[in-house]
PDB file of N, CA and C in Angstrom:
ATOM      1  N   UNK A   1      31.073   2.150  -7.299  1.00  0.00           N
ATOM      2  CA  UNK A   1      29.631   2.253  -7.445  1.00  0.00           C
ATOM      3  C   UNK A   1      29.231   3.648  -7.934  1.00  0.00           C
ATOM      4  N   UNK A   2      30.031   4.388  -7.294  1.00  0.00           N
ATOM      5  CA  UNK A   2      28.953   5.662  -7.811  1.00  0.00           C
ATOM      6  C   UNK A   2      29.737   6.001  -9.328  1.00  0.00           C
ATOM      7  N   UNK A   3      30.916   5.407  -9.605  1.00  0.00           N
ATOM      8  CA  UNK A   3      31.571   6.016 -10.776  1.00  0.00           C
ATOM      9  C   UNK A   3      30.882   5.210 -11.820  1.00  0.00           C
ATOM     10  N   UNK A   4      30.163   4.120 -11.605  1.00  0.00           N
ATOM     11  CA  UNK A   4      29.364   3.453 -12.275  1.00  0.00           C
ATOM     12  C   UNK A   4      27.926   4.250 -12.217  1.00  0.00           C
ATOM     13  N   UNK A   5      27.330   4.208 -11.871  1.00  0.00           N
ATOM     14  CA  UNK A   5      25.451   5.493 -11.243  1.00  0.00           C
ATOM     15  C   UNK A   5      26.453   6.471 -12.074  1.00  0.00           C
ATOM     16  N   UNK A   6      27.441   7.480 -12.335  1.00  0.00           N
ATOM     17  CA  UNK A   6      27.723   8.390 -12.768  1.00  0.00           C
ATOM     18  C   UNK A   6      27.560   8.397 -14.376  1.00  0.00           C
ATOM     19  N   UNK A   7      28.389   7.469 -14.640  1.00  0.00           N
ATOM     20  CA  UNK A   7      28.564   6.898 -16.513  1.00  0.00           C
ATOM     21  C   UNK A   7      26.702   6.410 -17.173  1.00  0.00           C
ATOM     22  N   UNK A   8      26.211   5.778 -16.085  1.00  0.00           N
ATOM     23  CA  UNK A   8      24.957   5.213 -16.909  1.00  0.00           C
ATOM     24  C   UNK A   8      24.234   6.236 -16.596  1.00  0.00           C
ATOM     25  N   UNK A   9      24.206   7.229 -16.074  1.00  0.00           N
ATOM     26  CA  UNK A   9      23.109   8.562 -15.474  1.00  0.00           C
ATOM     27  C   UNK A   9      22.544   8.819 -16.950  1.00  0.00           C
ATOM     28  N   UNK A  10      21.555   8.761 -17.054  1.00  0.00           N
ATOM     29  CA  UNK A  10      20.950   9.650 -18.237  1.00  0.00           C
ATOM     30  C   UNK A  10      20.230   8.048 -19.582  1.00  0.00           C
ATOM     31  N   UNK A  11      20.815   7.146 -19.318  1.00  0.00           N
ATOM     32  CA  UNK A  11      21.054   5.778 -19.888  1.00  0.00           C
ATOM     33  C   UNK A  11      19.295   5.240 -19.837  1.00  0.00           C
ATOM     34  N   UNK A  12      18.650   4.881 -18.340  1.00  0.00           N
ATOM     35  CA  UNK A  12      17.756   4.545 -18.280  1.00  0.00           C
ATOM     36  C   UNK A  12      18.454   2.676 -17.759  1.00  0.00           C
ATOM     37  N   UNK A  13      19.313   2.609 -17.884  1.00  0.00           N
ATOM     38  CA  UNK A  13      20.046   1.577 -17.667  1.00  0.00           C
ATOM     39  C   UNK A  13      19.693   1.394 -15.959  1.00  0.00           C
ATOM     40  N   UNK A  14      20.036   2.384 -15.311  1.00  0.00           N
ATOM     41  CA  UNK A  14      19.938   2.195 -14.084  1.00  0.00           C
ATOM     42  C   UNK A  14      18.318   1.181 -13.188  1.00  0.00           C
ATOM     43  N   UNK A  15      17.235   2.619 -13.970  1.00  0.00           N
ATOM     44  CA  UNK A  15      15.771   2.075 -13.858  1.00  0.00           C
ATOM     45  C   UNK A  15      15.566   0.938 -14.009  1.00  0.00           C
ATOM     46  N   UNK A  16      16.292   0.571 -15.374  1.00  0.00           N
ATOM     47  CA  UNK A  16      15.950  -0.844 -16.211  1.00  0.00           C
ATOM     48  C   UNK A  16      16.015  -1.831 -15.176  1.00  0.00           C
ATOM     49  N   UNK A  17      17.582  -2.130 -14.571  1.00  0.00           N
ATOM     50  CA  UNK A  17      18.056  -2.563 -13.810  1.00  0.00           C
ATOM     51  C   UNK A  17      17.121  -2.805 -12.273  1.00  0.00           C
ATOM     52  N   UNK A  18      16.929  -1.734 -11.906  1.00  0.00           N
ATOM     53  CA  UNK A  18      15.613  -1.826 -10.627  1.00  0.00           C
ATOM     54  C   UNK A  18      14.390  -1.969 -10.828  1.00  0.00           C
ATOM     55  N   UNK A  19      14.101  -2.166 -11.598  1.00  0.00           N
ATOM     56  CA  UNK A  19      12.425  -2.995 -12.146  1.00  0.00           C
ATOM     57  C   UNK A  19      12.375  -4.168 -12.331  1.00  0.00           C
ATOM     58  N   UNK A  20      13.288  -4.731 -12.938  1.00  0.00           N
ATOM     59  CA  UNK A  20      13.981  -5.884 -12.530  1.00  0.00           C
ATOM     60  C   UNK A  20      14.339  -6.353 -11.878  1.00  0.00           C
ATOM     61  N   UNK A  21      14.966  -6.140 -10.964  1.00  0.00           N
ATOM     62  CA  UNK A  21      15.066  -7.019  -9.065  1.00  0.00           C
ATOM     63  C   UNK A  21      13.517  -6.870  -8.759  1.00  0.00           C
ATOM     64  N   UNK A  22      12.667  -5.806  -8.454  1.00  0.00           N
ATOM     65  CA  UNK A  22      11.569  -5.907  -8.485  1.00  0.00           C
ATOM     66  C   UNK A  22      10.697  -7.113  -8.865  1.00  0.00           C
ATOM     67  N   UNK A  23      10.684  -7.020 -10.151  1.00  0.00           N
ATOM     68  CA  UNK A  23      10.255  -8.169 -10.656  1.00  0.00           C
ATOM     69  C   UNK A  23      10.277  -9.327 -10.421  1.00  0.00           C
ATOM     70  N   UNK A  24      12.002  -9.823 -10.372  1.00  0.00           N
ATOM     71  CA  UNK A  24      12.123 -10.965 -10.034  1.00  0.00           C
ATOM     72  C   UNK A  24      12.070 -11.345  -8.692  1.00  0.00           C
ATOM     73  N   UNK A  25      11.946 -10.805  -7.455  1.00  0.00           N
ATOM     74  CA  UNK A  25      11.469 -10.299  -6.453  1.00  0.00           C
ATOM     75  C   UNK A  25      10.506 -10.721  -6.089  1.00  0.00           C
ATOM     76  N   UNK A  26       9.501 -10.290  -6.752  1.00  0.00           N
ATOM     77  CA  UNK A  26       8.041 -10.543  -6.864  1.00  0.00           C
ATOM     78  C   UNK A  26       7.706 -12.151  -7.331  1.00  0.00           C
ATOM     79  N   UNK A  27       8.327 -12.457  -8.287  1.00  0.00           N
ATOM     80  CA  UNK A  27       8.012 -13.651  -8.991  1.00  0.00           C
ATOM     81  C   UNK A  27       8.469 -14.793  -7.913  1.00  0.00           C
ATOM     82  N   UNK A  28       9.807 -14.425  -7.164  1.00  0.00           N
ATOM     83  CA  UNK A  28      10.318 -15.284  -6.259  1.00  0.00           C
ATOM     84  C   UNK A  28       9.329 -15.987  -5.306  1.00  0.00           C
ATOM     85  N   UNK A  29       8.979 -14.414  -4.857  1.00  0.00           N
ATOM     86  CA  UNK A  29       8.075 -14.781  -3.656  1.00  0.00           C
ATOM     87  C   UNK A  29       6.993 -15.328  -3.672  1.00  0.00           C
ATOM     88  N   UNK A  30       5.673 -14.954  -5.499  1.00  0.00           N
ATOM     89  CA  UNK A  30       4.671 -15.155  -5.236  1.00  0.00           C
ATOM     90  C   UNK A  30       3.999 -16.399  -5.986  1.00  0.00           C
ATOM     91  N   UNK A  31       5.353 -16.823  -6.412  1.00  0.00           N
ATOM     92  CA  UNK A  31       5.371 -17.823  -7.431  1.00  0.00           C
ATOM     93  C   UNK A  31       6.558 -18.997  -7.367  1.00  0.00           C
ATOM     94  N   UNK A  32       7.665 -18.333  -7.289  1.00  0.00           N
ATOM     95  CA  UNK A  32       8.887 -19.800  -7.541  1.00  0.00           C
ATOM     96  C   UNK A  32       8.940 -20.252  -6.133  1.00  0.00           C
ATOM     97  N   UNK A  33       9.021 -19.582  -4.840  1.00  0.00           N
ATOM     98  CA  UNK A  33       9.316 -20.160  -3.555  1.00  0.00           C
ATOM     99  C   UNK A  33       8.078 -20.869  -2.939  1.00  0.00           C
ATOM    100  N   UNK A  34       6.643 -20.220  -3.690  1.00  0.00           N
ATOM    101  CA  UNK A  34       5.350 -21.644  -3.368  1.00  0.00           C
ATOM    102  C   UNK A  34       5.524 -22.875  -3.657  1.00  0.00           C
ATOM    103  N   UNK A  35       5.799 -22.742  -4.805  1.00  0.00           N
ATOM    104  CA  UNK A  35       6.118 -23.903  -5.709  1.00  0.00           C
ATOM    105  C   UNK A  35       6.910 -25.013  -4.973  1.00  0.00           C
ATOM    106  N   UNK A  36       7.872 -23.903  -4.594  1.00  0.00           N
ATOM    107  CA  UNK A  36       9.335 -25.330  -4.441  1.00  0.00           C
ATOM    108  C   UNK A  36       8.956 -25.556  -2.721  1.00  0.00           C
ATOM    109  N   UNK A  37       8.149 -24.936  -2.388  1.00  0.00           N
ATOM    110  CA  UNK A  37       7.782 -25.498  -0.796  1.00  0.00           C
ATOM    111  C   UNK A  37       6.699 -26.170  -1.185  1.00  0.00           C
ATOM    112  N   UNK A  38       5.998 -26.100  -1.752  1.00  0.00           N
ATOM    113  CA  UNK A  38       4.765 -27.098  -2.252  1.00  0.00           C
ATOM    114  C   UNK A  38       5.498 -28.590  -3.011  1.00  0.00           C
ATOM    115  N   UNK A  39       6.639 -28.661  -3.367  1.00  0.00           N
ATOM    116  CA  UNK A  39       8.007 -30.029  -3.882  1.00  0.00           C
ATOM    117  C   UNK A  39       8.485 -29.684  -3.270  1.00  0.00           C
ATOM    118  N   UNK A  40       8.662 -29.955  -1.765  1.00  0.00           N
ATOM    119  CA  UNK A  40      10.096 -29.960  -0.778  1.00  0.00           C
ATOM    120  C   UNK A  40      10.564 -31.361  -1.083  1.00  0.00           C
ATOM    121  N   UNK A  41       9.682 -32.120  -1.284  1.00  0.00           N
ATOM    122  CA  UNK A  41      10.542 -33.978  -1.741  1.00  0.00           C
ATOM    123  C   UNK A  41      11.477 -33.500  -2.987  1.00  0.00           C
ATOM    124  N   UNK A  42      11.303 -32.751  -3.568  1.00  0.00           N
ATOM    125  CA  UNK A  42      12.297 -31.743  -4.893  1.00  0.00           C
ATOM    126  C   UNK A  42      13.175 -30.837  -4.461  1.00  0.00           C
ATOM    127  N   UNK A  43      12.955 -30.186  -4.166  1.00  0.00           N
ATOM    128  CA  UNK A  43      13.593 -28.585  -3.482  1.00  0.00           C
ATOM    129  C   UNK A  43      14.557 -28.600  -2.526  1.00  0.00           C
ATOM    130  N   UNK A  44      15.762 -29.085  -1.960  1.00  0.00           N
ATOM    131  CA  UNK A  44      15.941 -28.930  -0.977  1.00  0.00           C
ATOM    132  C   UNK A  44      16.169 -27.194  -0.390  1.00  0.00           C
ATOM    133  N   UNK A  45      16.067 -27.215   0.992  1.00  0.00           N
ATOM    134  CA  UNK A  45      16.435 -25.310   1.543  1.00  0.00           C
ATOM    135  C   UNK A  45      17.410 -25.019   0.815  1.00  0.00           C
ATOM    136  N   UNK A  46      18.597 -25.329   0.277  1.00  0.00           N
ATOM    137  CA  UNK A  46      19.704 -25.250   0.254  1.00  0.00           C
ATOM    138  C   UNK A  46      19.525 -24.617  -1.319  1.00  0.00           C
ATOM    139  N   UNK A  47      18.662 -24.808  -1.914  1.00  0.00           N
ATOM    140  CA  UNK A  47      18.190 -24.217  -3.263  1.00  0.00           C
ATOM    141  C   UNK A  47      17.367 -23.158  -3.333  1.00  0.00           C
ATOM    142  N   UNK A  48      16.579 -23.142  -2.215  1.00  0.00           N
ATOM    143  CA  UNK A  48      15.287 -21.897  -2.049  1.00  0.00           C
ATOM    144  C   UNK A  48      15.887 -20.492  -1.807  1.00  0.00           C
ATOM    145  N   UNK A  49      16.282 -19.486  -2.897  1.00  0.00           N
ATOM    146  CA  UNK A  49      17.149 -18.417  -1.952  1.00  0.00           C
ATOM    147  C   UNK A  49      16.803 -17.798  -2.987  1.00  0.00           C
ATOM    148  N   UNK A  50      16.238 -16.194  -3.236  1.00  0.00           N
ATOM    149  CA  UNK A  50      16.656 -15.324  -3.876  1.00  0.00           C
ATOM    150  C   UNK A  50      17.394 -15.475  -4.779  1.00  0.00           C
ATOM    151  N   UNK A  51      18.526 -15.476  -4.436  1.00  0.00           N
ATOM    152  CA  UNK A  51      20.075 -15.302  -4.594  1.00  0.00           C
ATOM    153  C   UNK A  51      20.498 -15.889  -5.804  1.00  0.00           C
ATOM    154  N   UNK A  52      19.983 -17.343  -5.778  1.00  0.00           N
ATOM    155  CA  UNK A  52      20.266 -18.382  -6.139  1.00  0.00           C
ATOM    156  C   UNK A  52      19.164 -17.912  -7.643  1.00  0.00           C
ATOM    157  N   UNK A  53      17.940 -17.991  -7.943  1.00  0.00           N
ATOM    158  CA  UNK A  53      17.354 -17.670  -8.377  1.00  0.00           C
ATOM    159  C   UNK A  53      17.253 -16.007  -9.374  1.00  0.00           C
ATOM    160  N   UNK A  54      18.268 -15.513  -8.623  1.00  0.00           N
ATOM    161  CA  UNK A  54      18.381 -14.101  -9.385  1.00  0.00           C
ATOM    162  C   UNK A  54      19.699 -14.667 -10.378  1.00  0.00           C
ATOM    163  N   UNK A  55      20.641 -15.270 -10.000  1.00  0.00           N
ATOM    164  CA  UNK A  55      21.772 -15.904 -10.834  1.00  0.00           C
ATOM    165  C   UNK A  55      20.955 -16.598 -12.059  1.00  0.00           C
ATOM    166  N   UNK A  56      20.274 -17.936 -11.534  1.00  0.00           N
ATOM    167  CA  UNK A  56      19.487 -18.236 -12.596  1.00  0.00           C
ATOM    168  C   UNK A  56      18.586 -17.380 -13.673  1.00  0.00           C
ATOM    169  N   UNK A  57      17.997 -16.427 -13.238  1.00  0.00           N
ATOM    170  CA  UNK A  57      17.346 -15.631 -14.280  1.00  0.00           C
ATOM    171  C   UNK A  57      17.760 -14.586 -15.369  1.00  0.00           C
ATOM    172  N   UNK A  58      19.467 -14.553 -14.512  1.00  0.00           N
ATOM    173  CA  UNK A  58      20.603 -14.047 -14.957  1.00  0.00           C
ATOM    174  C   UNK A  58      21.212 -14.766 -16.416  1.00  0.00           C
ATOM    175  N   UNK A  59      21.536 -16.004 -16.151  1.00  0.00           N
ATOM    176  CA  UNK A  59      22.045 -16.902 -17.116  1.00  0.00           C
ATOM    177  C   UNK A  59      21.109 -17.210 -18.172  1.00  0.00           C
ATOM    178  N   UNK A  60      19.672 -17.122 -17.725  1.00  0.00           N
ATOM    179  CA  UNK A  60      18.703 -17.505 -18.678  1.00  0.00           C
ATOM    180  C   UNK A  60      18.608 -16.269 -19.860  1.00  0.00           C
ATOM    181  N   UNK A  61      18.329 -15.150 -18.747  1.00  0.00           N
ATOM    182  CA  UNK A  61      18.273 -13.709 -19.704  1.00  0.00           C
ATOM    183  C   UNK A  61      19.968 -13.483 -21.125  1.00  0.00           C
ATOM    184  N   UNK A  62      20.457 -14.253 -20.215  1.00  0.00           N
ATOM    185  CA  UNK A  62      22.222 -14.193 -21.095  1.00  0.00           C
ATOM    186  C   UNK A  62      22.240 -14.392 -22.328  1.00  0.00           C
ATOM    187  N   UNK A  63      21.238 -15.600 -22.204  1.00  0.00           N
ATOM    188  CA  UNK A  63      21.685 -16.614 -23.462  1.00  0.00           C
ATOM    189  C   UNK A  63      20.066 -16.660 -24.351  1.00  0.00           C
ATOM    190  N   UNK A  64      18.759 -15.988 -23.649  1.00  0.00           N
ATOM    191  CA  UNK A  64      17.675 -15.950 -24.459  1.00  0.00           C
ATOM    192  C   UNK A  64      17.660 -15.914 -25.837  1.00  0.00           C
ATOM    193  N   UNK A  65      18.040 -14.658 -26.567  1.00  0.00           N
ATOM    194  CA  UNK A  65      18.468 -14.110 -27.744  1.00  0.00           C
ATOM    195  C   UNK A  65      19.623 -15.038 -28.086  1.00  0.00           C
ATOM    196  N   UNK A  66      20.178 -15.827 -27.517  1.00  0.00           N
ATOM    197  CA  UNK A  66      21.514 -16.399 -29.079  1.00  0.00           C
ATOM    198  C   UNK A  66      20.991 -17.579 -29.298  1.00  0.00           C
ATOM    199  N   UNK A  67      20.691 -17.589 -30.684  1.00  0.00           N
ATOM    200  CA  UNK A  67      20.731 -19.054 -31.378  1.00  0.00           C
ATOM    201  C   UNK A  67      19.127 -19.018 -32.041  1.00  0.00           C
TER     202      UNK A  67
END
């Protein structure tokens, strides 16, 4: 970890990176986890997680730009 924080120091990479959990953070809470408790006949718990949702925004951001 820190030999990584060491190499991107100066990058803006780091910031980038924490405005972003932020974000998606935010969106989780004030927006995707209403939602899917407002469709629990949809949603099961077992889907409602952060976690789960930061992966997804992950894969989406991956592949935005190709094609």
């Amino acid at each position: 970890e820190e030999e990584r924080l060491r190499l991107l120091k100066g990058t803006g990479v780091p910031e980038a990176v924490e405005k972003d959990l932020v974000n998606i953070r935010s969106e989780y809470y004030s927006i995707v986890l209403p939602f899917m408790e407002a469709h629990s006949d949809l949603f099961s718990p077992s889907v409602r997680s952060l976690e789960l949702y930061q992966q997804l925004v992950a894969l989406v951001m991956a592949y935005r730009n190709k094609g």
